[in-house]
Protein backbone atom coordinates (compact mmCIF):
# COMPACT_ATOMS: atom_id res chain seq x y z
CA UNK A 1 107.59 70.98 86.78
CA UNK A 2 111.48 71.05 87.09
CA UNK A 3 111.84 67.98 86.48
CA UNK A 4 109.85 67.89 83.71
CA UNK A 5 111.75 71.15 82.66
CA UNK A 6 115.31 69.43 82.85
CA UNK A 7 114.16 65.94 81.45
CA UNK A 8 113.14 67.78 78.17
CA UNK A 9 116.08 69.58 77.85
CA UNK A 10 118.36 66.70 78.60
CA UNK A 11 116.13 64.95 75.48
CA UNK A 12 116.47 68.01 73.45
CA UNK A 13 120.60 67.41 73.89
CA UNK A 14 120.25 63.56 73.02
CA UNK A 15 118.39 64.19 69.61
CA UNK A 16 121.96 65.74 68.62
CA UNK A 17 122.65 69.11 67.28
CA UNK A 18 121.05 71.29 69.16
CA UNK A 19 123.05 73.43 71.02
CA UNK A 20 120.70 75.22 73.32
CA UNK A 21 122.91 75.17 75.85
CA UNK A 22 125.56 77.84 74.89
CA UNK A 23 122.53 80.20 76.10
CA UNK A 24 120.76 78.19 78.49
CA UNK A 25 123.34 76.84 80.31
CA UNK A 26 122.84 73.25 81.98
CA UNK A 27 125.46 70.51 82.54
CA UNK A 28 124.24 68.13 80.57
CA UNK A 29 126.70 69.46 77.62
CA UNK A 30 129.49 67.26 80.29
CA UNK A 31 127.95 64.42 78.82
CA UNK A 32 127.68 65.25 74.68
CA UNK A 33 130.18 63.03 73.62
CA UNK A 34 129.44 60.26 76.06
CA UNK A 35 126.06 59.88 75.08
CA UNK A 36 127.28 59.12 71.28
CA UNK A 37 130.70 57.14 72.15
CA UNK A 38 127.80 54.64 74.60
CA UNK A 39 125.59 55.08 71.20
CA UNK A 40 128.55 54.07 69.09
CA UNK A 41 129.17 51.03 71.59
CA UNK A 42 125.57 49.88 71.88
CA UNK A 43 125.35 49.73 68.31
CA UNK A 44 127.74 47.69 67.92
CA UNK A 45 126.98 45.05 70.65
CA UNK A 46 123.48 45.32 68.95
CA UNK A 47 125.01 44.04 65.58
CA UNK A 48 126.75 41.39 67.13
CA UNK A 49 123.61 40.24 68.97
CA UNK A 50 121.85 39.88 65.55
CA UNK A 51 119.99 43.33 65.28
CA UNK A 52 120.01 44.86 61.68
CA UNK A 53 119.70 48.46 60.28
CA UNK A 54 118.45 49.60 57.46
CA UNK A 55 120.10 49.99 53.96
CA UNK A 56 120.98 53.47 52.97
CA UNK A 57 120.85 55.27 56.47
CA UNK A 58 123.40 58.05 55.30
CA UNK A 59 122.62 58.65 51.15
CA UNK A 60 118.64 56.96 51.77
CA UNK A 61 115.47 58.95 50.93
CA UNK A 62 114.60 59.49 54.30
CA UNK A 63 118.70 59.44 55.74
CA UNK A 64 121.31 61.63 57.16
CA UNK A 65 121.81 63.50 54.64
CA UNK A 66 118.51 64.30 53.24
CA UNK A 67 117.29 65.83 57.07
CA UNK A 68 119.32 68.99 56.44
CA UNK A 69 120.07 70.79 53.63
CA UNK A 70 117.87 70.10 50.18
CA UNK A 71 121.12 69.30 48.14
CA UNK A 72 124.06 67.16 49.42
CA UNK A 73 127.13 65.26 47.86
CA UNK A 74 127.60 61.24 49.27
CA UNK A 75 130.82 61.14 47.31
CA UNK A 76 132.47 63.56 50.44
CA UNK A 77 131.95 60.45 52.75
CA UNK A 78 134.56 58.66 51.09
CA UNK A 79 136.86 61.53 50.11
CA UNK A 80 140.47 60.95 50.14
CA UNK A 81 139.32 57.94 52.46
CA UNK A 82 142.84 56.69 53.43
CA UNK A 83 144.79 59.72 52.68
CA UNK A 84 143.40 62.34 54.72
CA UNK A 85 143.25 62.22 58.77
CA UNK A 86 141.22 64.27 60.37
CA UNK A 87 142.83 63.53 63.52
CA UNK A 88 145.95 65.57 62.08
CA UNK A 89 143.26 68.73 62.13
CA UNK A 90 142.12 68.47 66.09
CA UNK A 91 142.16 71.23 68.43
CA UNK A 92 143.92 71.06 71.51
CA UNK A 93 141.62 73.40 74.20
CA UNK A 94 144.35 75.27 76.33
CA UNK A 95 141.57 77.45 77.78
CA UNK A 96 138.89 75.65 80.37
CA UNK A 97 136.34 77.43 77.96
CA UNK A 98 134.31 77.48 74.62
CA UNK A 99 136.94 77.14 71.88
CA UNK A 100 135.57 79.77 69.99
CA UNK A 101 136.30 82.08 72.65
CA UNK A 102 140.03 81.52 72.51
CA UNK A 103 141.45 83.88 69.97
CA UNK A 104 140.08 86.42 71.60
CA UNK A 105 141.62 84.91 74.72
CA UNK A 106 144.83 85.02 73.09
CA UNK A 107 144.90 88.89 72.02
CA UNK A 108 144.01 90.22 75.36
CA UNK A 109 146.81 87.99 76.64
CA UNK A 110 149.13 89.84 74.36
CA UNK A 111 147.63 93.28 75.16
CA UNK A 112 147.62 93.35 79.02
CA UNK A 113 151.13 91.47 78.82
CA UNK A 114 152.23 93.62 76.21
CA UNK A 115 151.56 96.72 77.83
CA UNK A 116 151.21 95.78 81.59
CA UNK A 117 147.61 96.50 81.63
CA UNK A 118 145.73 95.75 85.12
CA UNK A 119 142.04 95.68 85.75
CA UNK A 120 141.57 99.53 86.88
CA UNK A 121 143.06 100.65 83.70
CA UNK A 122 140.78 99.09 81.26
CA UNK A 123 138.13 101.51 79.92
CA UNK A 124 136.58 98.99 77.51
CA UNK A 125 137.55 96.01 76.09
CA UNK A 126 135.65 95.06 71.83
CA UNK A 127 135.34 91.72 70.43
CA UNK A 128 135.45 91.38 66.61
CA UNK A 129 134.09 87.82 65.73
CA UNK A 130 132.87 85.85 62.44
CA UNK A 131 128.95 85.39 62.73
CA UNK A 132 129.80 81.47 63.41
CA UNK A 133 131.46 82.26 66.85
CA UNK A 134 129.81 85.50 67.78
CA UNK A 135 126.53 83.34 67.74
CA UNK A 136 128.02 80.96 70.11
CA UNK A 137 129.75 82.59 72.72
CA UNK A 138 127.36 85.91 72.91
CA UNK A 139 126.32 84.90 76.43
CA UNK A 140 126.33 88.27 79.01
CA UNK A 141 124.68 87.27 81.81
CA UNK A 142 125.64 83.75 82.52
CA UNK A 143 123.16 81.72 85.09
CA UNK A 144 125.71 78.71 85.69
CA UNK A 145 129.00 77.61 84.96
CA UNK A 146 128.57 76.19 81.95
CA UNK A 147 127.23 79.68 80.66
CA UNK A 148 130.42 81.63 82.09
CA UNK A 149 132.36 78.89 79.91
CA UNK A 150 130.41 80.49 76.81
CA UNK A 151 130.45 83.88 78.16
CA UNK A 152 133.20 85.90 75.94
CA UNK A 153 132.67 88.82 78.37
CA UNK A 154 133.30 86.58 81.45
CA UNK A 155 136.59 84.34 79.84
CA UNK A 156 138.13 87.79 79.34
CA UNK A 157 137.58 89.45 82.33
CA UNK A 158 139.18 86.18 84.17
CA UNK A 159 141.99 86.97 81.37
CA UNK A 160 142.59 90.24 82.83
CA UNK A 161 142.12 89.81 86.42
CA UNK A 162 143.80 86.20 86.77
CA UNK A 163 145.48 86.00 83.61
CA UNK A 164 144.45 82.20 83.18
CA UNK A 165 141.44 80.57 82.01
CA UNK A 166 141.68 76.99 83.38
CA UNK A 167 139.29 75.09 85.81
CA UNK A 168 140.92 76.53 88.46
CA UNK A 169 138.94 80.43 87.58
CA UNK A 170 135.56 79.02 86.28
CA UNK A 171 133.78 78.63 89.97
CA UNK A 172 131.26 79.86 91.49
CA UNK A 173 132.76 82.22 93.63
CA UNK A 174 133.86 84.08 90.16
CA UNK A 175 130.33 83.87 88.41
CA UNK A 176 129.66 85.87 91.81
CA UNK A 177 132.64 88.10 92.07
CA UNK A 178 131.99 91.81 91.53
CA UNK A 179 135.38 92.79 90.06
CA UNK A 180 134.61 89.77 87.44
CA UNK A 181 131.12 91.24 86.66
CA UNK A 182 132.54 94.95 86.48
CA UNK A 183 135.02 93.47 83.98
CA UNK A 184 132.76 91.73 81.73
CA UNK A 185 130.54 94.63 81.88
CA UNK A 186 132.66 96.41 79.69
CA UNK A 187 133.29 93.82 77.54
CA UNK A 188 131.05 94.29 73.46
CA UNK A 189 130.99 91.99 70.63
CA UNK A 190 130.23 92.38 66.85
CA UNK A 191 130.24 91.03 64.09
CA UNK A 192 132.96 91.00 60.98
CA UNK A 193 132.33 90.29 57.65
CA UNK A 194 135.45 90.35 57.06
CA UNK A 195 136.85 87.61 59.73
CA UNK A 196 133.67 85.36 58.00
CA UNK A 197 135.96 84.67 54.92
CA UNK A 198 139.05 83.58 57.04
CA UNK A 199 136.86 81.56 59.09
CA UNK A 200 135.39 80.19 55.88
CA UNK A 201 139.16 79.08 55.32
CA UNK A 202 139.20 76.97 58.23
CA UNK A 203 140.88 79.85 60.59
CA UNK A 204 139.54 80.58 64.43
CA UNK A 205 140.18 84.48 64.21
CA UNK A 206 138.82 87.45 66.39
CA UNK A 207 140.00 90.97 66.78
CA UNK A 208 140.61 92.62 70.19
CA UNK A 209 141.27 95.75 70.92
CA UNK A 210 141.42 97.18 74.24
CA UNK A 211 140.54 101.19 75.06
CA UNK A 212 142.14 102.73 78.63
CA UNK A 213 140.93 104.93 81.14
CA UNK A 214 143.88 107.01 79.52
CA UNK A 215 142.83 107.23 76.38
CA UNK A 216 145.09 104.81 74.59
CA UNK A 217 143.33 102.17 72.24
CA UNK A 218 145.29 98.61 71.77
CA UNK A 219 144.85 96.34 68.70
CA UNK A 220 145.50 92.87 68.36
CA UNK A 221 144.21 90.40 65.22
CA UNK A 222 144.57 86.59 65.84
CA UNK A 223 144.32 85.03 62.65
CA UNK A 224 144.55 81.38 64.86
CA UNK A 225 143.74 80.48 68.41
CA UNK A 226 146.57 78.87 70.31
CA UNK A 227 146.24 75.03 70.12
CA UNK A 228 144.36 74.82 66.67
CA UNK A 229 145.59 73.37 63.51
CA UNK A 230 146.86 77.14 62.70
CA UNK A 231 148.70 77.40 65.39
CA UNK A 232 149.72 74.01 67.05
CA UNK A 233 150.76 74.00 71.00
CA UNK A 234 154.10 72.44 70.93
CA UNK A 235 154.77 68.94 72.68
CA UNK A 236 155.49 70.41 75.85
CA UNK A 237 152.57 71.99 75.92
């Protein structure tokens, strides 16, 4: 039965898309973009070797672009072909976590650097998100390791109790650590309207803010997460 279990979701991952995993957990996410650069490869060998596709696999009656959305515009495949890189536009993942989770990342960085704030002082710590990235990084209780790498409550309590988020912090021992758990506890998301129309615009915003045992309340709005287009990491970095 687990086998069964695992094969289907491994299946599920191949048939591309789906994305399952960012509340399931399961490794097989490791593998995404090997599975389509060996799919990419294959089909190429396969051409040489004689092996034909059909005409219109992208604009077709029954192609890529009809399996979506009802209404869809071929000219955008060849858009400013030769003109416009999308390689200039790639995000560079500083954090060993869900990119969507970084801004957020990045403003209780600032906070706890800002105002020397240690794990026993924070009260509760609130998560302002566009509906994009609050749907895909809403995980609370994470089963695995892949799910603490799309946990936002998880990424920032290792924020605030190691203040780093690289492969080093996402380990077992952590997903098991009570002082991690505590933290993450106290970690809510929401929702903003408002941060939908800047995400819209191609930003990677969230809002933090950060309330003390004290009493005091700490804002911070990233409009871009370190390492996007927004806000490149430098070439040392």
């Amino acid at each position: 039965a687990e086998g069964i279990h695992n094969a289907l979701g491994i299946a599920g991952n191949y048939s591309g898309g789906l994305m399952q995993y960012d509340h399931g957990g399961g490794s097989v996410k490791r593998v995404f973009a090997a599975v389509a650069a060996r799919s990419g490869i294959e089909a190429a060998l396969l051409t040489q070797a004689g092996i034909t596709g059909p005409e219109g696999i992208l604009e077709g009656k029954r192609g890529l672009l009809r399996i979506y959305p009802a209404q869809y515009r071929p000219e955008r495949l060849t858009a400013e072909l030769g003109r416009m890189w999308t390689i200039l536009h790639v995000l560079f993942k500083p954090y060993s976590c869900c990119a969507v989770i970084h801004p957020a990342i990045d403003g209780v960085m600032r906070l706890v650097t800002a105002h020397d704030l240690r794990a026993g002082d924070v009260e509760s710590i609130e998560v302002g998100y566009p509906k994009g990235s609050y749907d895909h990084s809403a995980i609370t209780s994470p089963s695995d390791l892949l799910g603490m790498q799309f946990s936002t409550s998880y990424s920032l309590a290792l924020a605030v109790l190691k203040r780093r988020n690289t492969p080093h912090e996402y380990t077992e021992a952590a997903l098991a650590d009570p002082q991690v758990r505590d933290i993450a506890s106290k970690v809510r998301l929401r929702e903003e309207a408002e941060l939908d129309k800047l995400f819209e615009e191609g930003h990677m915003p969230a809002r933090v803010k950060m309330r003390t045992k004290s009493g005091q309340l700490f804002e911070e709005m990233v409009l871009d997460a370190k390492g996007s287009p927004g806000a490149p990491c430098s070439s040392d970095e």
